[in-house]
PDB file of N, CA and C in Angstrom:
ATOM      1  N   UNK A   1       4.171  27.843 -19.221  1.00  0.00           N
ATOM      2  CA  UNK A   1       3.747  28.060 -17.849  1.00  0.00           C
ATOM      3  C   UNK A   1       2.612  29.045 -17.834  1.00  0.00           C
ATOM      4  N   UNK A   2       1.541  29.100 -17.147  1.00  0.00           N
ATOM      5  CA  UNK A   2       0.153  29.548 -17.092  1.00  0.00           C
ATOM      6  C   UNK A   2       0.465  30.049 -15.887  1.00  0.00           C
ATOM      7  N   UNK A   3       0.860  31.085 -15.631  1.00  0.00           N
ATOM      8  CA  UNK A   3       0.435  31.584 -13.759  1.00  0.00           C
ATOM      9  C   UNK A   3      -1.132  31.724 -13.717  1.00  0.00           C
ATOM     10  N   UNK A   4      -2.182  31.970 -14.348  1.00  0.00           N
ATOM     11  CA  UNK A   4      -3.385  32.411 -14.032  1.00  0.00           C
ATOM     12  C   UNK A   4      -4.258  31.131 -14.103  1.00  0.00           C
ATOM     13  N   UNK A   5      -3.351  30.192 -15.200  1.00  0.00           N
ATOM     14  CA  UNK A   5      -4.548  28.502 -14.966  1.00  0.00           C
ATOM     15  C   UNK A   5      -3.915  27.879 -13.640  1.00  0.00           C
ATOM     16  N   UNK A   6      -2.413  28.042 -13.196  1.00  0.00           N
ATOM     17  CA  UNK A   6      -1.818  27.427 -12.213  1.00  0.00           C
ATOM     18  C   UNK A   6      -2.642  27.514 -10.867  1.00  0.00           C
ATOM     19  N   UNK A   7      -2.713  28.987 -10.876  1.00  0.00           N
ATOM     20  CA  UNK A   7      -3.362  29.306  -9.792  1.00  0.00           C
ATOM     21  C   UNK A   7      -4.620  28.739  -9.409  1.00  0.00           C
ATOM     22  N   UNK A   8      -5.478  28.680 -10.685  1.00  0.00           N
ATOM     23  CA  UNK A   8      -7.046  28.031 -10.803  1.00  0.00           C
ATOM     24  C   UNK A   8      -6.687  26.828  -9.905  1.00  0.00           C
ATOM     25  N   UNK A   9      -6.008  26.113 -10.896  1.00  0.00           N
ATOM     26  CA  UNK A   9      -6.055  24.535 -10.216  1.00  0.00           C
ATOM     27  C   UNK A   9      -5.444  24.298  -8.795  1.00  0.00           C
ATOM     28  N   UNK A  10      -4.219  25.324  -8.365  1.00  0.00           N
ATOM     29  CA  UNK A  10      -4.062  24.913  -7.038  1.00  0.00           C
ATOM     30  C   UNK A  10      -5.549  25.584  -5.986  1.00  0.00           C
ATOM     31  N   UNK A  11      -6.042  26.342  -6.449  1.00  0.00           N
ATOM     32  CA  UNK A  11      -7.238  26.583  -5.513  1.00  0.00           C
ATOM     33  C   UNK A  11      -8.040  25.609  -5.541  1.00  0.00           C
ATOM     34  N   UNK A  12      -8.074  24.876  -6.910  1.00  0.00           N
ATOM     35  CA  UNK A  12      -9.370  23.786  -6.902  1.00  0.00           C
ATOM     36  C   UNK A  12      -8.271  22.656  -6.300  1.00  0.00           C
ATOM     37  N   UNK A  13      -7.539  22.665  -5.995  1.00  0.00           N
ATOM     38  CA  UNK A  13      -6.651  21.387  -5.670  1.00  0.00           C
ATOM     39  C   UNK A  13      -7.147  21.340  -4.390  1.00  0.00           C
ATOM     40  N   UNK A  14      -6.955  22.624  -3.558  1.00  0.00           N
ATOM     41  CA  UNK A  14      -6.828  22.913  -2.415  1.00  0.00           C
ATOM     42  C   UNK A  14      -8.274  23.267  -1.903  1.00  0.00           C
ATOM     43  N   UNK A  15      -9.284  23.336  -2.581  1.00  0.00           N
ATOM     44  CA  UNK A  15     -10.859  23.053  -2.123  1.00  0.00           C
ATOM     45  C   UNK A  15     -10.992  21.707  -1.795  1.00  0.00           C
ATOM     46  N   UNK A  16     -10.758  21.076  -3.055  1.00  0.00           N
ATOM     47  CA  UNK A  16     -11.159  19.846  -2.936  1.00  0.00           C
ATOM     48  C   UNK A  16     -10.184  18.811  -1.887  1.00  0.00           C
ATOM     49  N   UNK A  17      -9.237  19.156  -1.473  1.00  0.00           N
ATOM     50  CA  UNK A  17      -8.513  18.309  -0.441  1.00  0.00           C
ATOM     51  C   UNK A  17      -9.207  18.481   0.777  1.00  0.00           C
ATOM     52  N   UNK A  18      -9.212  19.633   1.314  1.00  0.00           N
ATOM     53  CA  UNK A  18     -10.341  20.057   2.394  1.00  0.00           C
ATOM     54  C   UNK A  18     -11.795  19.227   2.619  1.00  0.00           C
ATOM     55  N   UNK A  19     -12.130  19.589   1.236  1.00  0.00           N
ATOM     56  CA  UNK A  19     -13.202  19.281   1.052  1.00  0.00           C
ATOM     57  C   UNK A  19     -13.463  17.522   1.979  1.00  0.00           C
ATOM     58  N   UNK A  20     -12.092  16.765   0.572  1.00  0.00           N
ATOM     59  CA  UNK A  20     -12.337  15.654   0.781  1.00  0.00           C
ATOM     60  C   UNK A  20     -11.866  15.085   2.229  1.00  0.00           C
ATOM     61  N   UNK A  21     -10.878  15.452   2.555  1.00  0.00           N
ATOM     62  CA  UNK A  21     -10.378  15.054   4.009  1.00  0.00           C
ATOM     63  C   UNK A  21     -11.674  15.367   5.237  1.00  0.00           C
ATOM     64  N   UNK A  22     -12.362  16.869   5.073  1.00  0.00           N
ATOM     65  CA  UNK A  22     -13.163  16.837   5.933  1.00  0.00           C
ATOM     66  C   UNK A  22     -14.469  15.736   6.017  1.00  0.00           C
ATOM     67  N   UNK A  23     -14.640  15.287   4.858  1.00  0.00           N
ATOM     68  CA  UNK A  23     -15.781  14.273   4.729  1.00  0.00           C
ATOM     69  C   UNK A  23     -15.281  12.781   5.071  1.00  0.00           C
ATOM     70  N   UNK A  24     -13.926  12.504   4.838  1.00  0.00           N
ATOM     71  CA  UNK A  24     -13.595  10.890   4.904  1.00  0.00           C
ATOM     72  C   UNK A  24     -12.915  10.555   6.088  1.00  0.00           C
ATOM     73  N   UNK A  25     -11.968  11.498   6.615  1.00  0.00           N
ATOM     74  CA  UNK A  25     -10.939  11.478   8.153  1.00  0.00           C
ATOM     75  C   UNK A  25     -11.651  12.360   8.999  1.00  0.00           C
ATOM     76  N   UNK A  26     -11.822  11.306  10.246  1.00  0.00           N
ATOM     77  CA  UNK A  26     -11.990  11.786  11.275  1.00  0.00           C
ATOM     78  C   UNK A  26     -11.663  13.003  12.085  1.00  0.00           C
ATOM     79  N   UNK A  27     -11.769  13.613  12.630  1.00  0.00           N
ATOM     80  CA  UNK A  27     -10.882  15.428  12.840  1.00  0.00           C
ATOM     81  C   UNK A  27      -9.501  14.608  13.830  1.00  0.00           C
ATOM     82  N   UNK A  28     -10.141  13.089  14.946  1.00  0.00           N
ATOM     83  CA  UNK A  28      -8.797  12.925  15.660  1.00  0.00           C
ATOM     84  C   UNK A  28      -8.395  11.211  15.478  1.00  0.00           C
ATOM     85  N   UNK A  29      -7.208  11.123  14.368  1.00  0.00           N
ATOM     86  CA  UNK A  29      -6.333   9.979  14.154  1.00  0.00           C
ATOM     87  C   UNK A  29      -6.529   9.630  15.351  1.00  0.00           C
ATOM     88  N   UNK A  30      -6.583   7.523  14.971  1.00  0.00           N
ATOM     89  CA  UNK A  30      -6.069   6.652  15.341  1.00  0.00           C
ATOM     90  C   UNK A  30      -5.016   5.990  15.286  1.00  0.00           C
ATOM     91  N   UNK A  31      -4.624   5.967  13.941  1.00  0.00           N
ATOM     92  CA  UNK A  31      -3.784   5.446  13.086  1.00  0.00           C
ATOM     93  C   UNK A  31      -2.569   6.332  12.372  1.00  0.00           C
ATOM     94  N   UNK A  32      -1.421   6.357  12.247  1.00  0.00           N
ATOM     95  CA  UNK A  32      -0.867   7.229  11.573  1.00  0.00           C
ATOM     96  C   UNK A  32      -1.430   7.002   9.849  1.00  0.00           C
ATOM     97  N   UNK A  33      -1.682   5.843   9.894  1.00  0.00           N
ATOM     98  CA  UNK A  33      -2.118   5.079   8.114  1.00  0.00           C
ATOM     99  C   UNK A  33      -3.770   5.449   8.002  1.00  0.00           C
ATOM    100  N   UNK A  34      -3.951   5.872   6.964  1.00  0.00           N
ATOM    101  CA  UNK A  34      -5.425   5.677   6.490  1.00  0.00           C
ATOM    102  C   UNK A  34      -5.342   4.576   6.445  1.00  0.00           C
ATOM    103  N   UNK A  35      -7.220   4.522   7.201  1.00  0.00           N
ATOM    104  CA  UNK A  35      -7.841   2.607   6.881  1.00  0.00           C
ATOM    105  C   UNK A  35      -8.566   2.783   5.274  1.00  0.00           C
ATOM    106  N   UNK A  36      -8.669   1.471   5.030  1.00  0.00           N
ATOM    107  CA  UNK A  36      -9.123   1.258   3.721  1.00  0.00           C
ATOM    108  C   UNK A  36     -10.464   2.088   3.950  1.00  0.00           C
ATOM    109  N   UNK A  37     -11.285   2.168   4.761  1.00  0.00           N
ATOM    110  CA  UNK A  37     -12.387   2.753   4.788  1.00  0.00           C
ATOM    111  C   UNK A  37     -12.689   3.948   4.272  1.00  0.00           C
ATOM    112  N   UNK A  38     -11.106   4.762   4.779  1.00  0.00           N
ATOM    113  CA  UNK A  38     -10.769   6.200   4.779  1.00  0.00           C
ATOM    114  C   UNK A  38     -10.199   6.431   2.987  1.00  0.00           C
ATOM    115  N   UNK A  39      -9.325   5.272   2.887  1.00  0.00           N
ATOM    116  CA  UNK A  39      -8.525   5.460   1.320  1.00  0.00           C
ATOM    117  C   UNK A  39      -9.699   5.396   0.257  1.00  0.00           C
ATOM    118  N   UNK A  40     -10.488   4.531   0.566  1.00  0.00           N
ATOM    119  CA  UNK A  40     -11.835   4.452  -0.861  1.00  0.00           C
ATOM    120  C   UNK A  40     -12.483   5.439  -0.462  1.00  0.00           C
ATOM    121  N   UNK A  41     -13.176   6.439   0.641  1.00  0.00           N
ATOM    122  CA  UNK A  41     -13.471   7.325   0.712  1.00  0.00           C
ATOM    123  C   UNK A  41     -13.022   8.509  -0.144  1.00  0.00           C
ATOM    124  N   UNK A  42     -11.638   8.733   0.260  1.00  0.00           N
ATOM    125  CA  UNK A  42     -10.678   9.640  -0.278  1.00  0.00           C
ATOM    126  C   UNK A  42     -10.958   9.637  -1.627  1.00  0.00           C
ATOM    127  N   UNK A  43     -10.190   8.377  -2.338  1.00  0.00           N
ATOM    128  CA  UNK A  43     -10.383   8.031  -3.609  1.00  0.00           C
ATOM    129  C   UNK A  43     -12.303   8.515  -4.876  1.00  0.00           C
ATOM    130  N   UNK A  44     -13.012   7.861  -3.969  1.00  0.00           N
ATOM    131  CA  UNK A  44     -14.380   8.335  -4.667  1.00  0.00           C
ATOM    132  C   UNK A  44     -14.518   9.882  -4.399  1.00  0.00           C
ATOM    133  N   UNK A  45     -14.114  10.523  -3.440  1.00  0.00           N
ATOM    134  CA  UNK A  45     -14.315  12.427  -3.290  1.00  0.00           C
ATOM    135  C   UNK A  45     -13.135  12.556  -4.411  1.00  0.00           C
ATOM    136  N   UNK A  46     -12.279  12.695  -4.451  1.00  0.00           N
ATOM    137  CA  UNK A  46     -11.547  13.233  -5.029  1.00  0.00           C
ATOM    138  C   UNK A  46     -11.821  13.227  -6.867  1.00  0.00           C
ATOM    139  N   UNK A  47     -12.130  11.717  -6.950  1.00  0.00           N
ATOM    140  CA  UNK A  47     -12.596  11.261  -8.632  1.00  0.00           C
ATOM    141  C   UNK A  47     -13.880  12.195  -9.198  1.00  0.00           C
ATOM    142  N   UNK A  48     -14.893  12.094  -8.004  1.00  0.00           N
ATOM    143  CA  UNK A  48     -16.267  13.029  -8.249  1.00  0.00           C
ATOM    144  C   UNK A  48     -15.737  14.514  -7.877  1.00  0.00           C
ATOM    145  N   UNK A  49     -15.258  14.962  -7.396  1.00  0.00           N
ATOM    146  CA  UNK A  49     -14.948  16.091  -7.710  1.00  0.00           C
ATOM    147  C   UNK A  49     -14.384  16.567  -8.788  1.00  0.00           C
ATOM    148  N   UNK A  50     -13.379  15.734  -9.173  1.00  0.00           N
ATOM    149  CA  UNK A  50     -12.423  16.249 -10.931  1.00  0.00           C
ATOM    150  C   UNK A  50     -13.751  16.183 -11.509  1.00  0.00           C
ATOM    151  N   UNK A  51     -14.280  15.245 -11.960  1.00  0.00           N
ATOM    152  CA  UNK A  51     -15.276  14.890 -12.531  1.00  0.00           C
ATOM    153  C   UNK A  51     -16.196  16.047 -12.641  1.00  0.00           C
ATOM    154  N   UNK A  52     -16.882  16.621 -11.748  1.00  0.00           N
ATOM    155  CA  UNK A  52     -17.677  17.488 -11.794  1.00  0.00           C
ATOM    156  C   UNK A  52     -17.150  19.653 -12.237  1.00  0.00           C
ATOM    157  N   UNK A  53     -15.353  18.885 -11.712  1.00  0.00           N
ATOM    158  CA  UNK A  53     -14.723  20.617 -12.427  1.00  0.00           C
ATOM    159  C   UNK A  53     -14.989  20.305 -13.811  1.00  0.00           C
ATOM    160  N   UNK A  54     -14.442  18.980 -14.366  1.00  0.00           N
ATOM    161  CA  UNK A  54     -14.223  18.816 -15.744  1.00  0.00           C
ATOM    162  C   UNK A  54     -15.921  18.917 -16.571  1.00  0.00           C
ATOM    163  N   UNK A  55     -16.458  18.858 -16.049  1.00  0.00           N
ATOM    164  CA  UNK A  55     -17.697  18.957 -16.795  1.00  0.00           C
ATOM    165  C   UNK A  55     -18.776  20.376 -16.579  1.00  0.00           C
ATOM    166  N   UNK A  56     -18.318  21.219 -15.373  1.00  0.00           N
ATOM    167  CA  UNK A  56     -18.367  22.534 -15.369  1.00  0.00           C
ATOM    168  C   UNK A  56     -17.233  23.263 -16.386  1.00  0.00           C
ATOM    169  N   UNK A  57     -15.962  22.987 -16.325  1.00  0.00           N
ATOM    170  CA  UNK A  57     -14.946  23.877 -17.376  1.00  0.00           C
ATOM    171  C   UNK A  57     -15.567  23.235 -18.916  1.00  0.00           C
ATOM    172  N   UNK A  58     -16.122  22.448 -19.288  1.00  0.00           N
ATOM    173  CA  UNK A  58     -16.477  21.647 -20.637  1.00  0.00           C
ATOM    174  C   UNK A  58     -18.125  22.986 -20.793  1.00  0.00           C
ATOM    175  N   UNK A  59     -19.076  23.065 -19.741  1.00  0.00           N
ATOM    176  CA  UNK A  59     -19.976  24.374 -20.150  1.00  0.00           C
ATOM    177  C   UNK A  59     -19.666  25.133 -20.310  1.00  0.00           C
ATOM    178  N   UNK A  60     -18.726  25.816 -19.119  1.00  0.00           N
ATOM    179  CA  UNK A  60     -18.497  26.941 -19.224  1.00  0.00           C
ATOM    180  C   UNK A  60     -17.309  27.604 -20.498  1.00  0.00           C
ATOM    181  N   UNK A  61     -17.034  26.701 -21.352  1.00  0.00           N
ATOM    182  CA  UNK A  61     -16.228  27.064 -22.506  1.00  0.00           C
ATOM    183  C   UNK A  61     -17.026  26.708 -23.481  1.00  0.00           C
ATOM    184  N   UNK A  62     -18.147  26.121 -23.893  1.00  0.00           N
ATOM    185  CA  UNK A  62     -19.565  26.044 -24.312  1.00  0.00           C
ATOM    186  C   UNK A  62     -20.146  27.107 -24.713  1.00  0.00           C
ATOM    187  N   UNK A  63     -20.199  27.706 -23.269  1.00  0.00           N
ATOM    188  CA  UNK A  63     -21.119  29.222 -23.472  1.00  0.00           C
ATOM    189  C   UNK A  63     -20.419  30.167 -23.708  1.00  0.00           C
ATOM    190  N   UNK A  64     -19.366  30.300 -23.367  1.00  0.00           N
ATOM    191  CA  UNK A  64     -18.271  31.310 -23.398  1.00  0.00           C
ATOM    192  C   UNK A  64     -18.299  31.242 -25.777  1.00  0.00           C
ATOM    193  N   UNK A  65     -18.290  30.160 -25.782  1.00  0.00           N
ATOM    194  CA  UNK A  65     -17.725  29.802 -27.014  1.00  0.00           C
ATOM    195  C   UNK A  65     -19.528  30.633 -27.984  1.00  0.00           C
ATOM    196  N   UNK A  66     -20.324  30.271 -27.045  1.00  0.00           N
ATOM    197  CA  UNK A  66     -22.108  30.517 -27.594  1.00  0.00           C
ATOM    198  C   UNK A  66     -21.780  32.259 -28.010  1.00  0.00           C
ATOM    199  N   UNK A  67     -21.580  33.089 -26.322  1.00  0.00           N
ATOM    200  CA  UNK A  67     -21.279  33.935 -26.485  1.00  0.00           C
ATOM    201  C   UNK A  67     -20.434  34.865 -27.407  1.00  0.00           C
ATOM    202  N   UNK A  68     -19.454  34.277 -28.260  1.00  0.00           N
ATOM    203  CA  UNK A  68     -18.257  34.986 -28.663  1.00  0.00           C
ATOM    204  C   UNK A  68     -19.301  34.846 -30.150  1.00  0.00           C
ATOM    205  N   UNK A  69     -20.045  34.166 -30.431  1.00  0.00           N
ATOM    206  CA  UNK A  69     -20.609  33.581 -31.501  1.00  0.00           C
ATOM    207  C   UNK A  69     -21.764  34.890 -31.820  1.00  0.00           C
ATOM    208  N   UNK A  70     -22.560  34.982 -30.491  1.00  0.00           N
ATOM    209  CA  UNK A  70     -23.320  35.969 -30.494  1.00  0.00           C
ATOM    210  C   UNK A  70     -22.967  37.627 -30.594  1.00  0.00           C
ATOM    211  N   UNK A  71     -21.939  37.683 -30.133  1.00  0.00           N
ATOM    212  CA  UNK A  71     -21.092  38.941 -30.386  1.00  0.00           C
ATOM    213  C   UNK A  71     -20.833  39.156 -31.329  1.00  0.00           C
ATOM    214  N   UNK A  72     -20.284  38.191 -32.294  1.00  0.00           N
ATOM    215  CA  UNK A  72     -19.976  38.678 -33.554  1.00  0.00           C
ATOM    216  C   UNK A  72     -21.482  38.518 -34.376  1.00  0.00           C
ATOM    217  N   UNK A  73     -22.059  38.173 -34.420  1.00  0.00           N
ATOM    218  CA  UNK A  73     -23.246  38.550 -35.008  1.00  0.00           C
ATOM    219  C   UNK A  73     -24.377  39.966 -34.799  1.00  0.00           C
ATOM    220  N   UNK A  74     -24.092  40.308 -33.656  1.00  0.00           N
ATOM    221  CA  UNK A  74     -24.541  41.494 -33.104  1.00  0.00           C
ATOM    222  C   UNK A  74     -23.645  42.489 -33.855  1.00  0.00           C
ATOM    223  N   UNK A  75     -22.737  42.028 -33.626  1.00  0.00           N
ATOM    224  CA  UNK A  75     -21.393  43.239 -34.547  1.00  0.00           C
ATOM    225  C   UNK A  75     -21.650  43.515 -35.990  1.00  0.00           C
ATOM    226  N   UNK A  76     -21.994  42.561 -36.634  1.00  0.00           N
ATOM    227  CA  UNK A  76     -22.264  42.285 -38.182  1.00  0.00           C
ATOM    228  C   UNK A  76     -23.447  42.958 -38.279  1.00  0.00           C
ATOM    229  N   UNK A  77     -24.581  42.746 -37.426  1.00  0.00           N
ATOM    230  CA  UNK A  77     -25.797  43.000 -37.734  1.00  0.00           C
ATOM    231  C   UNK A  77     -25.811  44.855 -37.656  1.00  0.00           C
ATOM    232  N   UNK A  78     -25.088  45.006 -37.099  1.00  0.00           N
ATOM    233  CA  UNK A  78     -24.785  46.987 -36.633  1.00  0.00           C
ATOM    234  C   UNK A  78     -23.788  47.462 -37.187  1.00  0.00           C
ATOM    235  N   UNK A  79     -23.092  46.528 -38.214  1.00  0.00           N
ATOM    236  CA  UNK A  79     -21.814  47.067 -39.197  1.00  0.00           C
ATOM    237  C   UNK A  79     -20.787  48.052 -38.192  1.00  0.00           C
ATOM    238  N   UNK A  80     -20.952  47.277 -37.327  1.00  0.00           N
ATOM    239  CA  UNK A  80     -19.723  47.943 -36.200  1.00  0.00           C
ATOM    240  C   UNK A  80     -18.431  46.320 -36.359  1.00  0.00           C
ATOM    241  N   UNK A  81     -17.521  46.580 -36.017  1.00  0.00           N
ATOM    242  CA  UNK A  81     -16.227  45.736 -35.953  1.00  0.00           C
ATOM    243  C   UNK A  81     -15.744  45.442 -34.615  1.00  0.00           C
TER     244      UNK A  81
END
């Protein structure tokens, strides 16, 4: 159990629901049912959004990874530990 990744993802859970509901549903129901209009809406926000965390968390552990690389070489180079 991760309390500190848990948390990540229910915030990104909970951006992106907002997110997506405010862009695809109307603010006042007709229907108690999403129309198909509304469900493929839903469906494409929600996919492009993972999509775009997953390929921000894929840099940002990239550089993070660049960084840790550069640190220890800075360290070596100044015979500090």
């Amino acid at each position: 159990w991760d309390p500190v990744g848990g948390g990540v993802l229910r915030g990104v859970l909970g951006v992106m629901t907002q997110a997506c509901h405010r862009k695809c549903v109307p603010p006042h129901y007709k229907d108690a049912e999403l129309s198909k209009g509304e469900s493929v809406c839903l469906d494409r926000c929600v996919a492009k959004y993972l999509e775009v965390h997953e390929r921000m968390g894929k840099k940002l552990t990239e550089l993070s990874l660049q960084d840790e690389e550069l640190l220890k070489r800075m360290q070596q180079g100044t015979g500090t530990a």
